[in-house]
C-alpha atoms as a PDB file:
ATOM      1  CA  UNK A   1     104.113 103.508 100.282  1.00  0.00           C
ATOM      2  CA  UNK A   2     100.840 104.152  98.621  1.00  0.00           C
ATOM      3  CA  UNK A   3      98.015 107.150  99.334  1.00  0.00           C
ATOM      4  CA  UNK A   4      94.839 105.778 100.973  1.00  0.00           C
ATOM      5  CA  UNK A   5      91.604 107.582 101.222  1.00  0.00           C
ATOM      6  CA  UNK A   6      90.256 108.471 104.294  1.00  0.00           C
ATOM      7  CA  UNK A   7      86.679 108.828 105.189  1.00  0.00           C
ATOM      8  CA  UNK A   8      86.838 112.624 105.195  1.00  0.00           C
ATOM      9  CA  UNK A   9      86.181 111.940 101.538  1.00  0.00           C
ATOM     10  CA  UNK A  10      83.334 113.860  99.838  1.00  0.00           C
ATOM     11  CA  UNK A  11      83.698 111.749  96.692  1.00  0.00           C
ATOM     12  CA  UNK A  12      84.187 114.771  94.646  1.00  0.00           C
ATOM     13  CA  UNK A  13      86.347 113.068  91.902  1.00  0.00           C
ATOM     14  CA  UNK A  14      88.593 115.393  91.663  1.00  0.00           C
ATOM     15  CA  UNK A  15      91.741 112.579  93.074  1.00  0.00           C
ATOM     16  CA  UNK A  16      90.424 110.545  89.876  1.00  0.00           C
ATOM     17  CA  UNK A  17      91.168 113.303  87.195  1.00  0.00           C
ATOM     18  CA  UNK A  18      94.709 113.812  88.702  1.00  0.00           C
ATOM     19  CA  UNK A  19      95.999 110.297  88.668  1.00  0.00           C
ATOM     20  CA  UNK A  20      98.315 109.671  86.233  1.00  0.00           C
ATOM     21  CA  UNK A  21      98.671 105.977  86.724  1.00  0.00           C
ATOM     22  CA  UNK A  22      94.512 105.542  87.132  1.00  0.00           C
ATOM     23  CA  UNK A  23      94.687 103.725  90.281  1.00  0.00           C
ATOM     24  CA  UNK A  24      91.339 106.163  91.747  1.00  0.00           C
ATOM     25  CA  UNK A  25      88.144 104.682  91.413  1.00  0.00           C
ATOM     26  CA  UNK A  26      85.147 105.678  92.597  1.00  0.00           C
ATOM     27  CA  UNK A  27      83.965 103.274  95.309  1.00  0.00           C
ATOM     28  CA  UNK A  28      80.729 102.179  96.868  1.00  0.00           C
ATOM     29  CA  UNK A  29      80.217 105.682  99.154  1.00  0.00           C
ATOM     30  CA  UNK A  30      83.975 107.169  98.670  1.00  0.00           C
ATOM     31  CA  UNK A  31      86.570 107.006  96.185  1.00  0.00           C
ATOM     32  CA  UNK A  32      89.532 103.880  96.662  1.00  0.00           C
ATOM     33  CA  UNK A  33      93.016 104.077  95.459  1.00  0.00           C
ATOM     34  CA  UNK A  34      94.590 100.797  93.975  1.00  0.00           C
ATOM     35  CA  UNK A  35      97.779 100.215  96.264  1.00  0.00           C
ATOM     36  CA  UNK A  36      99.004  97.650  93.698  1.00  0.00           C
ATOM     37  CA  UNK A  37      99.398 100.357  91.432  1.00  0.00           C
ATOM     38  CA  UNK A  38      99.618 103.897  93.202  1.00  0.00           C
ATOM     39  CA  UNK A  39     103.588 104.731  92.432  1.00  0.00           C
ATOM     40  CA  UNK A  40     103.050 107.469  95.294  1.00  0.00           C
ATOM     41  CA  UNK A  41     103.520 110.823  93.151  1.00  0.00           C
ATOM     42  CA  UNK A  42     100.752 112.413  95.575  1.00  0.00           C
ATOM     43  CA  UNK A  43      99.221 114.489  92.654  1.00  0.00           C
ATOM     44  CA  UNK A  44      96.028 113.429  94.258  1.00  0.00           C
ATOM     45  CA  UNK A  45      96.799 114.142  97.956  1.00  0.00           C
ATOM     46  CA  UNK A  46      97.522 117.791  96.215  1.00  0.00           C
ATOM     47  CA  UNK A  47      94.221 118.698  94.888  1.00  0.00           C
ATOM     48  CA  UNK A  48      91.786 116.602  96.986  1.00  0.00           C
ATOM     49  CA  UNK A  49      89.602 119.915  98.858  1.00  0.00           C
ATOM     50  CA  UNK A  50      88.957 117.694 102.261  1.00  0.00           C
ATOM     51  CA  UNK A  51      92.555 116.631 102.833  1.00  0.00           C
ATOM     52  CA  UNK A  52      91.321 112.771 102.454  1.00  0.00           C
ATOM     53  CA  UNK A  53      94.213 111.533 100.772  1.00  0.00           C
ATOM     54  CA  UNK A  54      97.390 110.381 102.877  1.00  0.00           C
ATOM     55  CA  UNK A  55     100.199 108.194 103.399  1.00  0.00           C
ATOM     56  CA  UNK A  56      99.414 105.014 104.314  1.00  0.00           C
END
């Protein structure tokens, strides 16, 4: 199941340097993950500061 990100984000872009796949993009006021391409490894749920980043 792939990480979504929740409003708590501060749009820091911290998720985006972690991705190894580069499914994080920034997005009109936070930053979006690409579900059709997110393999789930949760590097970004690790380092995000706000805890934004979960399970969908």
């Amino acid at each position: 199941m792939p990480h979504f990100i929740t409003d708590a984000c501060i749009a820091c872009g911290t998720c985006e340097d972690e991705c190894p796949d580069e499914c994080i993009s920034e997005g009109d006021e936070i930053y979006v993950i690409d579900p059709d391409c997110c393999t789930d490894c949760g590097a970004c749920a690790a380092v995000c500061p706000e805890d934004a980043i979960i399970e969908k």
